[in-house]
Protein backbone atom coordinates (compact mmCIF):
# COMPACT_ATOMS: atom_id res chain seq x y z
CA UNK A 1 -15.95 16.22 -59.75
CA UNK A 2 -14.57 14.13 -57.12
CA UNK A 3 -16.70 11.02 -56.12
CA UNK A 4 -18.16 11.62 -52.03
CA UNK A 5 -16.84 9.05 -50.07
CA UNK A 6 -20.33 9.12 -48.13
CA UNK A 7 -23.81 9.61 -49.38
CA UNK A 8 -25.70 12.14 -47.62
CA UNK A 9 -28.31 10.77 -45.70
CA UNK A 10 -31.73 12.05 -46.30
CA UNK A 11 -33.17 13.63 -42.85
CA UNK A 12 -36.09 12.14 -41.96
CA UNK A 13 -38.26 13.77 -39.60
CA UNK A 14 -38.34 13.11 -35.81
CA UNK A 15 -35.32 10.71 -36.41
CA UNK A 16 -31.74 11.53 -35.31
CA UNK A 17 -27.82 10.35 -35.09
CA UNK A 18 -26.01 11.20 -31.66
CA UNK A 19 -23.43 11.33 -31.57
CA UNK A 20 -21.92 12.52 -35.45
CA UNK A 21 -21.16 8.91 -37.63
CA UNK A 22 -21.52 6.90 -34.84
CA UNK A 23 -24.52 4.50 -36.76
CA UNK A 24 -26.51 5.27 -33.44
CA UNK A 25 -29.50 6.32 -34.15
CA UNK A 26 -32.88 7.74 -31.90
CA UNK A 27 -36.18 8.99 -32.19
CA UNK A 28 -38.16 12.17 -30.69
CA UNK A 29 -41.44 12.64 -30.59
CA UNK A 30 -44.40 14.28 -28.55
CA UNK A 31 -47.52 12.55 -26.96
CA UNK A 32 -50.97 13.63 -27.10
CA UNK A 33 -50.29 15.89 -23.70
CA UNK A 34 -47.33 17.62 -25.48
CA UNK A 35 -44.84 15.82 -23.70
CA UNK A 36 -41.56 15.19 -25.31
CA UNK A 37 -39.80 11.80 -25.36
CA UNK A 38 -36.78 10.45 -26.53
CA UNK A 39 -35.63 6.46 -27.25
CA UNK A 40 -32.27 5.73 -27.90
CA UNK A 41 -32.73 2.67 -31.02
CA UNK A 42 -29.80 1.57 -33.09
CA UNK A 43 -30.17 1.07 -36.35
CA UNK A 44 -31.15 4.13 -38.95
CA UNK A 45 -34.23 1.80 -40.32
CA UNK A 46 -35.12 0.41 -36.62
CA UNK A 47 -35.30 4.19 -35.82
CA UNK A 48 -37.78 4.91 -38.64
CA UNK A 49 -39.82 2.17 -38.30
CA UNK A 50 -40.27 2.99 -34.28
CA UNK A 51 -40.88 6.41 -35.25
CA UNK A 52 -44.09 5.37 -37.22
CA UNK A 53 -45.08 2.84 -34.84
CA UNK A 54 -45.15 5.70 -31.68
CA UNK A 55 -46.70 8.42 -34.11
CA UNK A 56 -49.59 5.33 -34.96
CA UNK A 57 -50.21 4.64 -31.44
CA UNK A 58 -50.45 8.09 -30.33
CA UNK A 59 -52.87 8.93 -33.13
CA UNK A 60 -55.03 6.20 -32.03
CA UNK A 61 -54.66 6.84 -27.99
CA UNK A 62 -52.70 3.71 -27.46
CA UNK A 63 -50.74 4.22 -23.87
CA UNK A 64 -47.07 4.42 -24.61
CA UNK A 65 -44.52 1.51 -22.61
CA UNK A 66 -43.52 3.63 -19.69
CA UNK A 67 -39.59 3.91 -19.81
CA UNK A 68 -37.82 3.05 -16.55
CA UNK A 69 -34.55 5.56 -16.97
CA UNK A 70 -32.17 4.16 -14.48
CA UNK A 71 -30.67 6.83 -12.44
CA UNK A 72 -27.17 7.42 -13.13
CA UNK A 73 -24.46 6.39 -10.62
CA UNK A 74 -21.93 8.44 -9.71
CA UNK A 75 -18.29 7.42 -8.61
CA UNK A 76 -18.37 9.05 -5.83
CA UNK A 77 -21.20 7.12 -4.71
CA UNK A 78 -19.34 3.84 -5.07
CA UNK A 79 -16.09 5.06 -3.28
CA UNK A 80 -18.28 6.29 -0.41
CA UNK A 81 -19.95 2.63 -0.26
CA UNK A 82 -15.95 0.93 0.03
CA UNK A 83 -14.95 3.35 2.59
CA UNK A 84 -18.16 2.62 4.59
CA UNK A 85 -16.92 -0.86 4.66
CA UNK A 86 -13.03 -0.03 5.17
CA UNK A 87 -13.95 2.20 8.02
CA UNK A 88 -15.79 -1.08 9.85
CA UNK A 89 -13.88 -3.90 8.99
CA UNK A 90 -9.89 -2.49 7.74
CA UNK A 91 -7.05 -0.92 9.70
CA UNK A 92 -5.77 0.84 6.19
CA UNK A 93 -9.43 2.96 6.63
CA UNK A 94 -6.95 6.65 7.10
CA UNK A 95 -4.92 5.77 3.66
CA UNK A 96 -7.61 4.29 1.75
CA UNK A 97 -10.01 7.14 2.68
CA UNK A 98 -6.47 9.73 1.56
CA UNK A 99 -6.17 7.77 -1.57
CA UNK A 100 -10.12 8.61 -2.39
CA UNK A 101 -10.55 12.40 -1.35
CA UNK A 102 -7.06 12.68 -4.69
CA UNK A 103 -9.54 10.32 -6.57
CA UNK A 104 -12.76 12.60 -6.23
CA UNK A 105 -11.71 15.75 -7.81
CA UNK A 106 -10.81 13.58 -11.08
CA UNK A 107 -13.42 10.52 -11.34
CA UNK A 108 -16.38 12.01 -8.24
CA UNK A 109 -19.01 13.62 -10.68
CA UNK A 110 -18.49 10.68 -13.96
CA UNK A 111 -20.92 8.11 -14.53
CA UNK A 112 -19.40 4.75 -13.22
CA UNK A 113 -20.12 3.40 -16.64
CA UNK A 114 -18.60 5.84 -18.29
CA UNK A 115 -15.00 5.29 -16.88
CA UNK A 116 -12.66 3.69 -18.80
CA UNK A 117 -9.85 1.47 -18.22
CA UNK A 118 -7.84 4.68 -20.59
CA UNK A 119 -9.32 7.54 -18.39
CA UNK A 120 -7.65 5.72 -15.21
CA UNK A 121 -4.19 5.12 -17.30
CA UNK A 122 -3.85 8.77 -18.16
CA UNK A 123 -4.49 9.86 -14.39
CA UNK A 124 -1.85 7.81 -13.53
CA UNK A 125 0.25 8.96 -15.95
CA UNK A 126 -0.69 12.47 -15.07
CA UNK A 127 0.85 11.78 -11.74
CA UNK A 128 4.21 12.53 -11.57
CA UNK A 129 4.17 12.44 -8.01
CA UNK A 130 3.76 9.60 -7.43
CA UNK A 131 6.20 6.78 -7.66
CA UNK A 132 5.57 3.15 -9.76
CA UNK A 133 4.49 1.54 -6.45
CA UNK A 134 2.05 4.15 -5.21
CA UNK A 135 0.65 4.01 -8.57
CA UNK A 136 -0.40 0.58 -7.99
CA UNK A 137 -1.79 1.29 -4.31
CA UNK A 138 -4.13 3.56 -6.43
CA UNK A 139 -4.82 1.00 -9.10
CA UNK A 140 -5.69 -1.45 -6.39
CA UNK A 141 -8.41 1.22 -4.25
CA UNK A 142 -9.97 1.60 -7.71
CA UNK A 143 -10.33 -2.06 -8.27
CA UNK A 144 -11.68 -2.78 -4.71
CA UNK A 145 -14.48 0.44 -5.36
CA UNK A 146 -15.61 -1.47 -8.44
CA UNK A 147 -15.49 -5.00 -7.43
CA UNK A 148 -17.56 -3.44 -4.52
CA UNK A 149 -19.97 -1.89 -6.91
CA UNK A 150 -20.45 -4.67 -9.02
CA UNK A 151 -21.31 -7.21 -5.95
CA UNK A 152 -23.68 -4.21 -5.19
CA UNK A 153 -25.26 -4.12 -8.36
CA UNK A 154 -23.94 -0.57 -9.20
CA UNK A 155 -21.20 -1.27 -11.77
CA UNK A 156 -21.01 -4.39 -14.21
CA UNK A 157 -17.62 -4.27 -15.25
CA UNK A 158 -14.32 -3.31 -13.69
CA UNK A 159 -11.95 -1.01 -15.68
CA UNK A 160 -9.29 -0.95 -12.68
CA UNK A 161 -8.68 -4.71 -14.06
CA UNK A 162 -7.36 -3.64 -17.27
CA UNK A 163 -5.18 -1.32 -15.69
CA UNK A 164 -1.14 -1.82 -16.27
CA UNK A 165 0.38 -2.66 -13.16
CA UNK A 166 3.66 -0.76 -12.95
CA UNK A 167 6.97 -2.66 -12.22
CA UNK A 168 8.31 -1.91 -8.64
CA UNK A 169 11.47 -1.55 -7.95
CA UNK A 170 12.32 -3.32 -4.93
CA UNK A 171 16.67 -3.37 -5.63
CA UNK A 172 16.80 -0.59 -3.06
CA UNK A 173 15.27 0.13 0.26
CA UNK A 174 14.90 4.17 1.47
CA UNK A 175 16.18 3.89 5.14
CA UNK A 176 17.09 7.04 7.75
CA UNK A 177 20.53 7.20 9.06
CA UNK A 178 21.12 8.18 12.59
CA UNK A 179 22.02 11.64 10.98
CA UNK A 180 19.03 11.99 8.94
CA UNK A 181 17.18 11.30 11.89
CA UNK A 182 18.96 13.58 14.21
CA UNK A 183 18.34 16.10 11.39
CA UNK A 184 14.58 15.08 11.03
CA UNK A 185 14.13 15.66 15.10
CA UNK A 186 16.00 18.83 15.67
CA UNK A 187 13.04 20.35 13.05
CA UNK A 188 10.40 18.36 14.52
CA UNK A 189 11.65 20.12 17.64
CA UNK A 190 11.60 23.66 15.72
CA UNK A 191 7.99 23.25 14.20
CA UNK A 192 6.29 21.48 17.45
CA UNK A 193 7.81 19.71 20.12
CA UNK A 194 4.80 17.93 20.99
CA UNK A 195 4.94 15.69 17.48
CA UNK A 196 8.46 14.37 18.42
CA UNK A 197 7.45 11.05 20.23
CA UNK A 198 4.93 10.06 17.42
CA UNK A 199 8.35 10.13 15.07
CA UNK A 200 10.12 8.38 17.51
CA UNK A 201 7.66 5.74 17.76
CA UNK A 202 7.46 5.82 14.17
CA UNK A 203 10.59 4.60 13.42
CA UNK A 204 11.21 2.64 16.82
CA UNK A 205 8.27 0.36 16.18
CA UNK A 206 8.03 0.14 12.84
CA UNK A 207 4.37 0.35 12.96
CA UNK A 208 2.06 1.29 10.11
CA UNK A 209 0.85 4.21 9.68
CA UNK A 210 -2.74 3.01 9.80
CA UNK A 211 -1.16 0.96 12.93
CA UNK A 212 0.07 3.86 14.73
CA UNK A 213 -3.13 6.36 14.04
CA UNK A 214 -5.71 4.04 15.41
CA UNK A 215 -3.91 3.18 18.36
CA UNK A 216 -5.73 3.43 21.59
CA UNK A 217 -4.48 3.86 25.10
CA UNK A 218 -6.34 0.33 26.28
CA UNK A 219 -3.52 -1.51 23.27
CA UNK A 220 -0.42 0.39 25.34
CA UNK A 221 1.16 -1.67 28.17
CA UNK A 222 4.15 0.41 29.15
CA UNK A 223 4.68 -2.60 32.04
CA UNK A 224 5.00 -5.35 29.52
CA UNK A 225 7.12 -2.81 27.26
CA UNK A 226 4.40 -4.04 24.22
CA UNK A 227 1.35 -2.65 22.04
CA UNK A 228 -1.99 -5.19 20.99
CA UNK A 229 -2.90 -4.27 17.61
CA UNK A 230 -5.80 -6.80 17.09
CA UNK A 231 -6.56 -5.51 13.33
CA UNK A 232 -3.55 -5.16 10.91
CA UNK A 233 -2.70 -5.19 7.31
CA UNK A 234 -2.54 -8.11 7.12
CA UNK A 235 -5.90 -9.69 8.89
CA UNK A 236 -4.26 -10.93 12.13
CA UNK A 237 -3.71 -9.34 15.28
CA UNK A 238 -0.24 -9.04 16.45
CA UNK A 239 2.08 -7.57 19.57
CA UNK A 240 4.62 -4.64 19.09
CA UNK A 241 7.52 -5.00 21.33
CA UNK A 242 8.64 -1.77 22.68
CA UNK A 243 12.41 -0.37 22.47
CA UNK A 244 13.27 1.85 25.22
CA UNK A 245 13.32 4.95 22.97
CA UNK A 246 9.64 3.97 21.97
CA UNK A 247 8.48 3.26 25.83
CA UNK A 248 10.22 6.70 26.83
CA UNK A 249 8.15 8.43 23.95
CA UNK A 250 4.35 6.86 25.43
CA UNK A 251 5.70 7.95 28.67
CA UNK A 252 6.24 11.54 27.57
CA UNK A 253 2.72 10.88 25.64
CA UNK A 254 0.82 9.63 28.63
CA UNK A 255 1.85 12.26 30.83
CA UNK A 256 -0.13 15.00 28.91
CA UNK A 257 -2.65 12.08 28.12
CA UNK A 258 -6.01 13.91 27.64
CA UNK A 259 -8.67 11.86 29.30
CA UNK A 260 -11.49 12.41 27.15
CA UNK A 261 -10.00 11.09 24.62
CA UNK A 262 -8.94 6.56 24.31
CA UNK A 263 -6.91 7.45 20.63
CA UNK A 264 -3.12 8.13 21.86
CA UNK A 265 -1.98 10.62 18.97
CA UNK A 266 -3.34 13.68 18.94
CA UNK A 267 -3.09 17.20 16.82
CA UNK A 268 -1.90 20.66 18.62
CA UNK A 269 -5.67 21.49 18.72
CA UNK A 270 -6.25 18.63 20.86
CA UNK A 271 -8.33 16.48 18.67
CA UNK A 272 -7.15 12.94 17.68
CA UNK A 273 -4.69 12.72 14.76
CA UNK A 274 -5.60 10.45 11.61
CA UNK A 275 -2.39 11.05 9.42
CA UNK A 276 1.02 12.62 10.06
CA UNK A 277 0.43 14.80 7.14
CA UNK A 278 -0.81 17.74 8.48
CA UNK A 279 2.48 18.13 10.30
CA UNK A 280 5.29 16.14 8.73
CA UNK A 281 5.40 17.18 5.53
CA UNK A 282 5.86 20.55 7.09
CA UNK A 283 9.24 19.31 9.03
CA UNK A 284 10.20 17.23 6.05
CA UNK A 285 10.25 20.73 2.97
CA UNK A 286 12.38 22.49 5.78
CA UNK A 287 14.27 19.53 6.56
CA UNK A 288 15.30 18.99 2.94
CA UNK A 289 16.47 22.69 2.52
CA UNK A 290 19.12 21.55 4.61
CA UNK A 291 19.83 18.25 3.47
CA UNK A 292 18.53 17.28 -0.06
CA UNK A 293 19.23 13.97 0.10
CA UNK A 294 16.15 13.47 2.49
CA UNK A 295 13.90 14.60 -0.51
CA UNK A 296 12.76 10.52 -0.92
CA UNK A 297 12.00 10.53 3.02
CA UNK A 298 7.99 9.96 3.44
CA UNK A 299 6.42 8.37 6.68
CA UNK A 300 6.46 4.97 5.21
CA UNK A 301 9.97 5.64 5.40
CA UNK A 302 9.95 5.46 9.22
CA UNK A 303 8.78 1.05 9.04
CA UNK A 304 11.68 0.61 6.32
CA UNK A 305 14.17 2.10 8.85
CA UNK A 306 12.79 0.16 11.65
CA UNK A 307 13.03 -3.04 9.24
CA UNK A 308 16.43 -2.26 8.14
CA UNK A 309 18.04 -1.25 11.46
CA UNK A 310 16.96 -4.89 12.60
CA UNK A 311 18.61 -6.73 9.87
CA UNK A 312 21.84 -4.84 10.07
CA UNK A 313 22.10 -5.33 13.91
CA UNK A 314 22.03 -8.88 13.01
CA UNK A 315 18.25 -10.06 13.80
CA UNK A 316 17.52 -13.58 12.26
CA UNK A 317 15.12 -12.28 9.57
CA UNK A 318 12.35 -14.78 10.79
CA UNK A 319 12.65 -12.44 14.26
CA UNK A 320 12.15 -9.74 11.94
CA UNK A 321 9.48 -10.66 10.49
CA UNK A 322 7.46 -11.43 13.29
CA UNK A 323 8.53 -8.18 14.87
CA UNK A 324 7.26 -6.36 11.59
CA UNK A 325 4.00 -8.10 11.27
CA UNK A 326 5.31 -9.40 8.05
CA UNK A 327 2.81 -12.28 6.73
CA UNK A 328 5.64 -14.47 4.36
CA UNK A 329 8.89 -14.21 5.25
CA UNK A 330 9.59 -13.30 1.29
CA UNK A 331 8.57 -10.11 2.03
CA UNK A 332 10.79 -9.50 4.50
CA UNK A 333 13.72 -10.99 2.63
CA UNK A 334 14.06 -7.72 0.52
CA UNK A 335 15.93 -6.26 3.14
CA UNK A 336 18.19 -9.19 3.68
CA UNK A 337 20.85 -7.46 1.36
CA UNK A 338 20.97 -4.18 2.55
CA UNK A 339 23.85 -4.08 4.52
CA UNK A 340 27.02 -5.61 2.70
CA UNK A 341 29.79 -4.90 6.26
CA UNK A 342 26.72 -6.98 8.26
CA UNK A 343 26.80 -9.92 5.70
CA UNK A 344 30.58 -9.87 5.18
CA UNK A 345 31.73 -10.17 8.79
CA UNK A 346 28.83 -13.52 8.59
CA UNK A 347 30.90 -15.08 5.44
CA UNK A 348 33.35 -14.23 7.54
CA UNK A 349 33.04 -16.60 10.23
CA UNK A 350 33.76 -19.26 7.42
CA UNK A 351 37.53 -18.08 7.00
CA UNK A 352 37.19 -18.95 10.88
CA UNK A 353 35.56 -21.65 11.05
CA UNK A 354 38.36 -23.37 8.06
CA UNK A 355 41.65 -22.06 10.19
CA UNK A 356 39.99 -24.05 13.32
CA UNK A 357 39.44 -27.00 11.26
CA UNK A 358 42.85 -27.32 9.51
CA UNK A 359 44.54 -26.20 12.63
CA UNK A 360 42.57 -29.05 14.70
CA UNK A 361 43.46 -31.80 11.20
CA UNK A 362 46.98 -30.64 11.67
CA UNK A 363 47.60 -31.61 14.70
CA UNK A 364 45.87 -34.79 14.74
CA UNK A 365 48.05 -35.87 11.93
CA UNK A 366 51.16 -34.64 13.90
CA UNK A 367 50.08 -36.87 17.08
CA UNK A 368 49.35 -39.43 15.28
CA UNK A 369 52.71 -39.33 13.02
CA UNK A 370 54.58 -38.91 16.96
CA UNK A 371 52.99 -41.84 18.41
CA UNK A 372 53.06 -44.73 15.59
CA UNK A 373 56.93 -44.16 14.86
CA UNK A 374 58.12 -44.02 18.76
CA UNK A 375 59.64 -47.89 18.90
CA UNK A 376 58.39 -47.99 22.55
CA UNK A 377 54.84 -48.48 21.14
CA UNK A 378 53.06 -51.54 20.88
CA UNK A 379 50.11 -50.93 18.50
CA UNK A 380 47.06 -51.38 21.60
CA UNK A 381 49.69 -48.46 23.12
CA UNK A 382 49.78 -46.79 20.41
CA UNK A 383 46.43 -46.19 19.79
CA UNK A 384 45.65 -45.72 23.20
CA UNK A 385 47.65 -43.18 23.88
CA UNK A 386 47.11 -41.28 20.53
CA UNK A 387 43.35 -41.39 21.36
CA UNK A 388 44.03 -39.64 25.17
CA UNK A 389 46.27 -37.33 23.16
CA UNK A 390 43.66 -36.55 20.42
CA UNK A 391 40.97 -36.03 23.43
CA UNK A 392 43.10 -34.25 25.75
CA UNK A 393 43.53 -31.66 22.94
């Protein structure tokens, strides 16, 4: 008969393992009222010997240590607390609060210290949808609920942490052509009319989207062609210079400006508009019917497009950056090489700039060679009149 690779364990009463060959063991056991109570212990002969020691004390009347069960804390109840906080103090409140509600339905009802850094790798995993770098805006809202909860006492560890951060790839940048937009606003114009100027100023301004659905009519001056935004990404309040596409698209805005209302973009039911979603993703499946191509094309799309149309119109890409509200100009400098025909006719100016130059040598040498061999010359003449020459072009 084969040898058992493990003993079987004789039961002892009142003593249990949860869970199966985990070497965790606890004890159960009523009080003199006929209440029952459980203690989680460790060790099989720790278990046992606490077992006695709680049966002895009943026996004899000896008040049992209260036990202090902490109540269990829920992620949801830790997300809640970081969008109470991003709803005071960040503009990226609308996407932070989008990124939780597609949290909830996965992580809302599990213990916070039950979460694993493994649990959050296979939802990400999971989501196909989403690309590399929207991956990592996920990673990161997890790691600011659980930094939050462990300043509040709430969590004591932060799986988000252990999380792989994806690689982004930043070699291209998703713009709109004029066509694609032309495209984009003739089924804007089919679904709702009324939605067109928010695109417009979408990809006129380059604004983010957090930017853009906060914005209140006391930031507009259509005068000054400009928006205030006083809390950005970034932490620091910056101006939005208007094109005249954007100013004709708050004009068309203001006129059916309802006054009980200070936000500027609102929804077909009259109520003010957090997120383009509701209607752009609409325009965007039919829009795609007719052009695939445009299948990449999200509202973040819309500040790439602004970004990019500056660069290849020849902005200086410090300009650009200030327009964009970018905080290091490194950031902007990912769009530096998007348009090849813009750089070229720069390098250009070099083939220029060399045909001057050896034209200009050229002819100095050629003056110069005219004057010093005419016999006529003394060499004061000489020079003077070479250096008139020379000046005189």
């Amino acid at each position: 008969m084969a040898k058992k690779i493990k003993e079987e364990v004789k039961k002892v009463r009142g003593v249990f393992e949860r869970p199966a060959d985990s070497n965790i063991w606890w004890i159960q056991y009523f009080d003199a009222e006929g209440k029952r109570h459980r203690e989680k212990v460790g060790r099989r002969s720790d278990a046992i010997g606490l077992y006695q020691t709680r049966k002895t004390d009943i026996r004899r009347g000896v008040k049992l240590p209260e036990r202090h069960t902490p109540k269990a804390i829920l992620f949801k109840e830790i997300a809640d607390d970081m969008l109470e906080i991003s709803e005071k103090r960040k503009a990226s409140y609308p996407a932070e609060q989008s990124t939780v509600n597609k949290l909830l339905p996965t992580f809302g009802e599990l213990r916070v210290a039950n979460i694993t850094h493994q649990m959050i790798e296979e939802y990400l995993d999971a989501r196909t949808d989403l690309k590399d770098a929207s991956k990592n805006r996920y990673r990161g809202t997890l790691s600011v609920i659980f930094n939050g909860a462990i300043k509040s006492g709430k969590a004591t560890s932060n799986p988000a942490r252990l999380v792989t951060r994806r690689a982004e790839d930043n070699s291209r940048i998703r713009y709109i052509t004029y066509p694609e937009e032309d495209l984009i606003r003739r089924e804007i114009r089919k679904q709702g009319a009324m939605y067109e100027p928010s695109f417009v100023i979408a990809i006129e301004t380059g604004m983010r989207r957090s930017e853009q659905h906060t914005l209140n009519w006391d930031q507009v001056d259509l005068d000054r062609r400009q928006l205030f935004l006083p809390k950005t990404k970034n932490g620091a309040a910056r101006a939005v210079i208007l094109t005249v596409p954007a100013l004709e698209a708050f004009q068309t805005l203001l006129a059916v400006r309802n006054p009980k209302f200070k936000r500027v973009f609102m929804s077909r039911f009259g109520e003010p508009l957090t997120s383009p979603r509701s209607w752009f993703d609409d325009v965007m499946d039919e829009a795609v019917k007719e052009d695939p191509a445009l299948s990449d094309v999200t509202w973040h799309i819309c500040r790439h497009t602004y970004i990019s149309r500056l660069v290849m119109a020849g902005v200086d890409i410090k300009t650009v950056a200030t327009l964009c509200g970018h905080k290091t100009l490194q950031m902007t400098m990912r769009y530096a090489h998007l348009s090849p025909s813009h750089l070229l006719s720069a390098v250009d100016k070099l083939e220029v700039y060399r045909a001057e130059e050896e034209a200009r040598i050229a002819k100095e040498a050629a003056l110069q060679a005219a004057y010093l061999a005419s016999p006529s010359n003394t060499p004061a003449e000489a020079d003077g009149r070479l250096e008139t020459a020379i000046a005189s072009g």
